[in-house]
N, C-alpha and C. Protein backbone atom coordinates (compact mmCIF):
# COMPACT_ATOMS: atom_id res chain seq x y z
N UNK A 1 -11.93 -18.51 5.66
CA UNK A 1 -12.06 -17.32 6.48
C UNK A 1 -11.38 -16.16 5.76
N UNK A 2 -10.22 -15.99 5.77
CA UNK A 2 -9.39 -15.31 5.40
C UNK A 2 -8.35 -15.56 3.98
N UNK A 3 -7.86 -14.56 3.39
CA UNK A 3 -6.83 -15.35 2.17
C UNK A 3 -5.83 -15.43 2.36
N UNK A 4 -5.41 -14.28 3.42
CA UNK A 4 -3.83 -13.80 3.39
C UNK A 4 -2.74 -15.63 4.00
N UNK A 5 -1.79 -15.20 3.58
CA UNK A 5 -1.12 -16.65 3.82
C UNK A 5 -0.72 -16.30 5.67
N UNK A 6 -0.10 -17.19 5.69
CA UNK A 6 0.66 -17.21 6.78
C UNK A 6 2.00 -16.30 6.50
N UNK A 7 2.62 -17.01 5.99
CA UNK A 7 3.82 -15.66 5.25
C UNK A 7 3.26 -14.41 5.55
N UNK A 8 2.82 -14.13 4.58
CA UNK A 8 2.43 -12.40 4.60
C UNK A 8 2.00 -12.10 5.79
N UNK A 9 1.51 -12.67 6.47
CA UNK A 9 0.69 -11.73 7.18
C UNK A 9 1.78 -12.03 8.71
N UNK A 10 3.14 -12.93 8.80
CA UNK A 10 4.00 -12.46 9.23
C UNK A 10 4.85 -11.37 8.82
N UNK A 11 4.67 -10.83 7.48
CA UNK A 11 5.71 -10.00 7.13
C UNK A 11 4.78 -8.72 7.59
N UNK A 12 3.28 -8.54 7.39
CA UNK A 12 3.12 -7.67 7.34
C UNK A 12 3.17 -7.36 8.94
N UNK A 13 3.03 -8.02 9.72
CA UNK A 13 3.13 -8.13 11.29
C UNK A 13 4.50 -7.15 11.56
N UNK A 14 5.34 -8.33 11.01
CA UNK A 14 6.73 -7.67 10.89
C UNK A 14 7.00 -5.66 10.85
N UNK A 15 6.85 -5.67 9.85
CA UNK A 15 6.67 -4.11 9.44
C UNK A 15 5.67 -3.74 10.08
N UNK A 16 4.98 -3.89 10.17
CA UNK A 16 3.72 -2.96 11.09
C UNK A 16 4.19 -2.71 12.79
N UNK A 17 5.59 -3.29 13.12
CA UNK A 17 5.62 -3.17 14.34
C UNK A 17 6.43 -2.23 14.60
N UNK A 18 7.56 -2.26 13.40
CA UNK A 18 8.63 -1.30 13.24
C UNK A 18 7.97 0.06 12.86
N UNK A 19 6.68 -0.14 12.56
CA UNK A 19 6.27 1.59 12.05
C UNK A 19 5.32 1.62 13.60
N UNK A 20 5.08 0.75 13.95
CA UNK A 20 4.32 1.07 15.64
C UNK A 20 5.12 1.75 16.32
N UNK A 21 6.96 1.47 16.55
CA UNK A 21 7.80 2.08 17.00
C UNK A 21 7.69 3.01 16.80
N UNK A 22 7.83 3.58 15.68
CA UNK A 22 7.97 4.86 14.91
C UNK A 22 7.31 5.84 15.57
N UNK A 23 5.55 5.14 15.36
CA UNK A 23 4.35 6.34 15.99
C UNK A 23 4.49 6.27 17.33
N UNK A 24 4.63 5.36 18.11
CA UNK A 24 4.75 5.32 19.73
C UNK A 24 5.68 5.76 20.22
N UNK A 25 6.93 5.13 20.09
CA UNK A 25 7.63 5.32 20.44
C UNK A 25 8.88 6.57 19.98
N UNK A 26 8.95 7.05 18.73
CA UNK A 26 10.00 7.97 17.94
C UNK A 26 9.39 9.21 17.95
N UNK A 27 8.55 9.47 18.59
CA UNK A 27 8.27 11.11 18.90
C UNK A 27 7.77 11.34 17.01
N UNK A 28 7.36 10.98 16.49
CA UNK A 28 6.79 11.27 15.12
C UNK A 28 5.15 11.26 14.74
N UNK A 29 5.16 11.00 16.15
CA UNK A 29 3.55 10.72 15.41
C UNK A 29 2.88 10.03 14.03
N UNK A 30 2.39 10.45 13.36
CA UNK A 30 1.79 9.65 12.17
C UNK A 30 2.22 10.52 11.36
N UNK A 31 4.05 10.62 11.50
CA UNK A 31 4.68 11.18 9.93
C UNK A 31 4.47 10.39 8.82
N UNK A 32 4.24 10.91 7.60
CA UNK A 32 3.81 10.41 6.33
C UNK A 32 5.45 9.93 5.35
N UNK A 33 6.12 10.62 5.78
CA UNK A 33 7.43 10.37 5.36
C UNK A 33 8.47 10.15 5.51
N UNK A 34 8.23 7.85 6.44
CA UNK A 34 8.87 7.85 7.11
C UNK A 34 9.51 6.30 6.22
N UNK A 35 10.29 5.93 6.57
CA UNK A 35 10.95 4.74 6.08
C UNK A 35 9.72 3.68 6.32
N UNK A 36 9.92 3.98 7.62
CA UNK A 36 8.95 2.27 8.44
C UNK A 36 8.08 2.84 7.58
N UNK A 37 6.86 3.76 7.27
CA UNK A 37 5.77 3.61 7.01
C UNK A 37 5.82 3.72 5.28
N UNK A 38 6.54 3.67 4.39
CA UNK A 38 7.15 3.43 3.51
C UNK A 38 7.11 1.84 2.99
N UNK A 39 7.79 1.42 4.16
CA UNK A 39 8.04 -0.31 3.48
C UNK A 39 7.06 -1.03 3.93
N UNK A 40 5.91 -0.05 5.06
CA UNK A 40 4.41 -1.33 5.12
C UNK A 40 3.92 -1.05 4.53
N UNK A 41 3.81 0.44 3.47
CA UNK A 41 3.17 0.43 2.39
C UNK A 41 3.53 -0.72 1.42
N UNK A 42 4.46 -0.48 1.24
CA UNK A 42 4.87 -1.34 -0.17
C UNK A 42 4.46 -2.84 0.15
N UNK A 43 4.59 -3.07 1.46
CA UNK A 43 3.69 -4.43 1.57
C UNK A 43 2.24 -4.43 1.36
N UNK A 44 2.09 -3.71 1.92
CA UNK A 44 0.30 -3.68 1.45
C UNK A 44 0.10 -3.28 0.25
N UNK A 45 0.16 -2.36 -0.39
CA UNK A 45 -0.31 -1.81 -1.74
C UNK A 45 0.15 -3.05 -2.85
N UNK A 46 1.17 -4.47 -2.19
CA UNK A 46 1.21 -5.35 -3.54
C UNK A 46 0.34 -6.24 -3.12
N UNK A 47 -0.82 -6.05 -2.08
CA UNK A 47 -2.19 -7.27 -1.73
C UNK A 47 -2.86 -6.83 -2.21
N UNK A 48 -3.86 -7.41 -2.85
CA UNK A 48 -5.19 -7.08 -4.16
C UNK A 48 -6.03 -6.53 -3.08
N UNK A 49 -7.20 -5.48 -3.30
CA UNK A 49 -7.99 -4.91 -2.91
C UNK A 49 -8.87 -6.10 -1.82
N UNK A 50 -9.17 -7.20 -2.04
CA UNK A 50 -10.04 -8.03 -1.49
C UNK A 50 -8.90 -8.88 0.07
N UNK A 51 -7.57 -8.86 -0.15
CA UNK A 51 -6.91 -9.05 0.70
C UNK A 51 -6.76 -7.75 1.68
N UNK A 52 -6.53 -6.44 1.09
CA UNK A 52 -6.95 -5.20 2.09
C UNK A 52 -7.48 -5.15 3.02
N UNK A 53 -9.11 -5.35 2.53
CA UNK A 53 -10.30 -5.17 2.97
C UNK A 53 -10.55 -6.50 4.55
N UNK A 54 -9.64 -7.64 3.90
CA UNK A 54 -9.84 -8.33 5.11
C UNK A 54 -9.02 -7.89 6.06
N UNK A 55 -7.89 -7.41 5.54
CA UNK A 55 -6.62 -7.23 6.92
C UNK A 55 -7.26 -5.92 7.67
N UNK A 56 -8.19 -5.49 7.08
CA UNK A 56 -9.01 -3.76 8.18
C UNK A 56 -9.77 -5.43 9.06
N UNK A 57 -10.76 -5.92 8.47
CA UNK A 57 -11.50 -6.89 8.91
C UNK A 57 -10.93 -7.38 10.54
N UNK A 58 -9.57 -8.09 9.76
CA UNK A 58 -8.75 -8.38 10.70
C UNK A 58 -8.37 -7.74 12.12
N UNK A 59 -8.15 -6.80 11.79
CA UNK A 59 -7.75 -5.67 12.78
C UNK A 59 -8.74 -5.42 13.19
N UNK A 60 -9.67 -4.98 13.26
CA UNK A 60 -11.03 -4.59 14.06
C UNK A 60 -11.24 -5.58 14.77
N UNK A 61 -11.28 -6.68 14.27
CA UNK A 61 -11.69 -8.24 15.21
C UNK A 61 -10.67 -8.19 16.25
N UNK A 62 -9.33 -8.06 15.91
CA UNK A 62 -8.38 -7.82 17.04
C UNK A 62 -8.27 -6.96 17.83
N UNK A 63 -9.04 -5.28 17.50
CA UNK A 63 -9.32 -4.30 18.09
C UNK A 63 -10.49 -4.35 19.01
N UNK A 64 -11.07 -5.15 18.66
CA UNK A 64 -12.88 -5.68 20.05
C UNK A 64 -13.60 -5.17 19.15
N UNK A 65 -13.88 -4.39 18.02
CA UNK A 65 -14.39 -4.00 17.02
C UNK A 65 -15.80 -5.16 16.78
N UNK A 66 -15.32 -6.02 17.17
CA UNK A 66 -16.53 -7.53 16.10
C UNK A 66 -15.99 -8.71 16.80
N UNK A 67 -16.86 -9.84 17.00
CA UNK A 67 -15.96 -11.03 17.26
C UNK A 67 -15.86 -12.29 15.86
N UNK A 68 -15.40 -12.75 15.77
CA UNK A 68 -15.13 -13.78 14.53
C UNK A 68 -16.72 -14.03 14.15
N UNK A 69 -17.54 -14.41 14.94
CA UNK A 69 -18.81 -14.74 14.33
C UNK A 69 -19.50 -13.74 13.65
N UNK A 70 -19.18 -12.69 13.68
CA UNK A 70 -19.61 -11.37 12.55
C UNK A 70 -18.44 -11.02 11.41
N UNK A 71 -17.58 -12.05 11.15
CA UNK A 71 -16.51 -12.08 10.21
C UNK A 71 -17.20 -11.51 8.71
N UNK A 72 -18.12 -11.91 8.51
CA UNK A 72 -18.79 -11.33 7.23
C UNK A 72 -19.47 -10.04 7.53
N UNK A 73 -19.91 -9.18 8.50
CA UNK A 73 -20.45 -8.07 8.96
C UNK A 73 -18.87 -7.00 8.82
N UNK A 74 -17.34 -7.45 9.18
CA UNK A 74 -16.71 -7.29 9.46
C UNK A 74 -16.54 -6.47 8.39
N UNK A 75 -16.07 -7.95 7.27
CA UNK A 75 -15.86 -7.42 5.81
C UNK A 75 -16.42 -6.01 5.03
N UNK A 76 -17.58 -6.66 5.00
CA UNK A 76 -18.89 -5.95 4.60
C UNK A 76 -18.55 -4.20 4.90
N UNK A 77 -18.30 -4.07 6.21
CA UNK A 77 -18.19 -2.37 7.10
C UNK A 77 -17.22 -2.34 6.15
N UNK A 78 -16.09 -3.23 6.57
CA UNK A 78 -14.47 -2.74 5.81
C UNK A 78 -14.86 -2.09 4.42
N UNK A 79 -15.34 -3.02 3.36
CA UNK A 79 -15.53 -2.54 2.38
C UNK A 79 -16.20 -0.99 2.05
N UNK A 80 -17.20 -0.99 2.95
CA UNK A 80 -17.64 0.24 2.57
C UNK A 80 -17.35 1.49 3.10
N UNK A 81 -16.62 1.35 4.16
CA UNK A 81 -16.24 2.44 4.84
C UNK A 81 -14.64 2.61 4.90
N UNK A 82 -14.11 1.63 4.02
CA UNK A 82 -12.68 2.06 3.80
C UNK A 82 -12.24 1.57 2.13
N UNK A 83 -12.81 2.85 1.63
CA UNK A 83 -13.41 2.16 -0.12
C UNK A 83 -12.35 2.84 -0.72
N UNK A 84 -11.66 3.85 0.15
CA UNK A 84 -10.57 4.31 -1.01
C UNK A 84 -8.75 4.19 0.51
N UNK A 85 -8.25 4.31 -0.32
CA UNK A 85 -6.51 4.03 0.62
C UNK A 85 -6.79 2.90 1.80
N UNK A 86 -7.24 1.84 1.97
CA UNK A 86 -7.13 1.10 2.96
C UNK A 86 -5.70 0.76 3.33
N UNK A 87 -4.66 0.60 2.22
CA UNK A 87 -3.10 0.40 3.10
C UNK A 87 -2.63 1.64 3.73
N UNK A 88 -3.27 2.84 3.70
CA UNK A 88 -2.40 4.26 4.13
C UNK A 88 -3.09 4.14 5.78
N UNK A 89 -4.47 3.65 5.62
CA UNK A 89 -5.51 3.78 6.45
C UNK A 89 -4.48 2.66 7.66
N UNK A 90 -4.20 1.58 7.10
CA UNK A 90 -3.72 0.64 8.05
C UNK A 90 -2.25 0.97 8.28
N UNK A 91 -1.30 1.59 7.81
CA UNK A 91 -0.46 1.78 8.00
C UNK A 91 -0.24 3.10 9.22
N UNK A 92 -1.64 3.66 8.95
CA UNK A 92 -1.16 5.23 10.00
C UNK A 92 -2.34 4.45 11.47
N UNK A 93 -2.73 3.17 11.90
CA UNK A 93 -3.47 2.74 12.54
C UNK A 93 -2.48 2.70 13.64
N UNK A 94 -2.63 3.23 14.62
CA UNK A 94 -1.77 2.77 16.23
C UNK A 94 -2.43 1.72 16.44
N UNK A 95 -1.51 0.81 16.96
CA UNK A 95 -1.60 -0.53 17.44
C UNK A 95 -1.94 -1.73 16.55
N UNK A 96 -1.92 -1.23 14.76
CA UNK A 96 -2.28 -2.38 13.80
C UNK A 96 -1.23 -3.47 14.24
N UNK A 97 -0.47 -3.85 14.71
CA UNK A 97 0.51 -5.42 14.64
C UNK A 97 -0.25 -6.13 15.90
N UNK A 98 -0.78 -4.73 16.74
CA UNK A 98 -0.99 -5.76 17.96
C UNK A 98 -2.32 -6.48 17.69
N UNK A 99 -3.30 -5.28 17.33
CA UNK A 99 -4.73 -5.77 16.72
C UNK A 99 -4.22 -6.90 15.92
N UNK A 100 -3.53 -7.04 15.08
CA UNK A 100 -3.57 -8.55 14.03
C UNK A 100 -3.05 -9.79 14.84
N UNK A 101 -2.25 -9.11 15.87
CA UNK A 101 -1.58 -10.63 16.85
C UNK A 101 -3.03 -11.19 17.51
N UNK A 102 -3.58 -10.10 18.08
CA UNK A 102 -4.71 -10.29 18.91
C UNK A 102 -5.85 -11.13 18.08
N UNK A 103 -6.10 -11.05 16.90
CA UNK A 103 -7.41 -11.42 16.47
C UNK A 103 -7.01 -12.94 16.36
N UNK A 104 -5.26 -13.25 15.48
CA UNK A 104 -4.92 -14.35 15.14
C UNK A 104 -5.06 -15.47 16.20
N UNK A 105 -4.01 -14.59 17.52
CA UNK A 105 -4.11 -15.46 18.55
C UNK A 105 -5.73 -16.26 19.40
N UNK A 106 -6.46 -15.08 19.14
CA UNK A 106 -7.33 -15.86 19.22
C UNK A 106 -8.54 -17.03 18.13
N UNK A 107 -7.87 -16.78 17.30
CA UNK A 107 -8.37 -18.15 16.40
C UNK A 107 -7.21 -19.17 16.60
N UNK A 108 -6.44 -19.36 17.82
CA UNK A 108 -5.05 -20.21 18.66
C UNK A 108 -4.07 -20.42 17.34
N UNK A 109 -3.84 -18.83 17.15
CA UNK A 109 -2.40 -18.75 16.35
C UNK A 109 -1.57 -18.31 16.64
N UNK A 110 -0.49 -18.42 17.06
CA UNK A 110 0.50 -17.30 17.55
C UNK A 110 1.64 -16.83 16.45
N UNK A 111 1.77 -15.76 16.41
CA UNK A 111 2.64 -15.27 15.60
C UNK A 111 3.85 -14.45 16.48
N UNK A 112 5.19 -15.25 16.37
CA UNK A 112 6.18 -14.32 17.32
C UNK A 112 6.87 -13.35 16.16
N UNK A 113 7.74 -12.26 17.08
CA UNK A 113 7.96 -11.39 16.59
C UNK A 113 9.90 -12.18 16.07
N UNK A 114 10.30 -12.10 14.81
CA UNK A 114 11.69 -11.87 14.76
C UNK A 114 12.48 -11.43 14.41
């Protein structure tokens, strides 16, 4: 289905929640020059282009975007419609940690927060 490990894609969970704070909750909106959104870059920008492209994938499936059985339709959009910055793209996304809990949990994964 997917490449990203389990690891990562707790870490990136991780950080993506602390920069959710940020936009929701810290009165910043989608500042560009912020710590949190800083260190989910640096998580994302060290996943190869083809791991990117699934974690948009990802997120849309978790967003109601697609359901798993259009997992390759998923891709496919991702790729072409997010062909240039997909980690800036996912990093300034409101609600990316929840969209990724959401898609996981429902392939019966749970990922807690720690």
């Amino acid at each position: 289905m997917f490449t990203l490990s389990r690891k990562q894609l707790t870490q990136i969970i991780a950080a993506a929640h602390v920069r959710e704070l940020e936009i929701v909750e810290g009165g910043r909106g989608l500042a560009r020059s912020t710590w949190a959104r800083a260190h989910l870059l640096a998580i994302l920008d060290a996943l190869d282009g083809d791991d990117l492209i699934e974690l948009v994938a990802l997120a849309w499936i978790g967003r109601g975007d697609f359901e798993w059985s259009e997992w390759p339709r998923a891709v496919a959009q991702s790729r072409n419609l997010i062909s240039t910055r997909p980690a800036e793209y996912l990093a300034d996304l409101p609600g990316f940690p929840y969209y990724l809990q959401s898609a996981l949990a429902s392939l019966g994964d749970t990922f807690a927060e720690n």
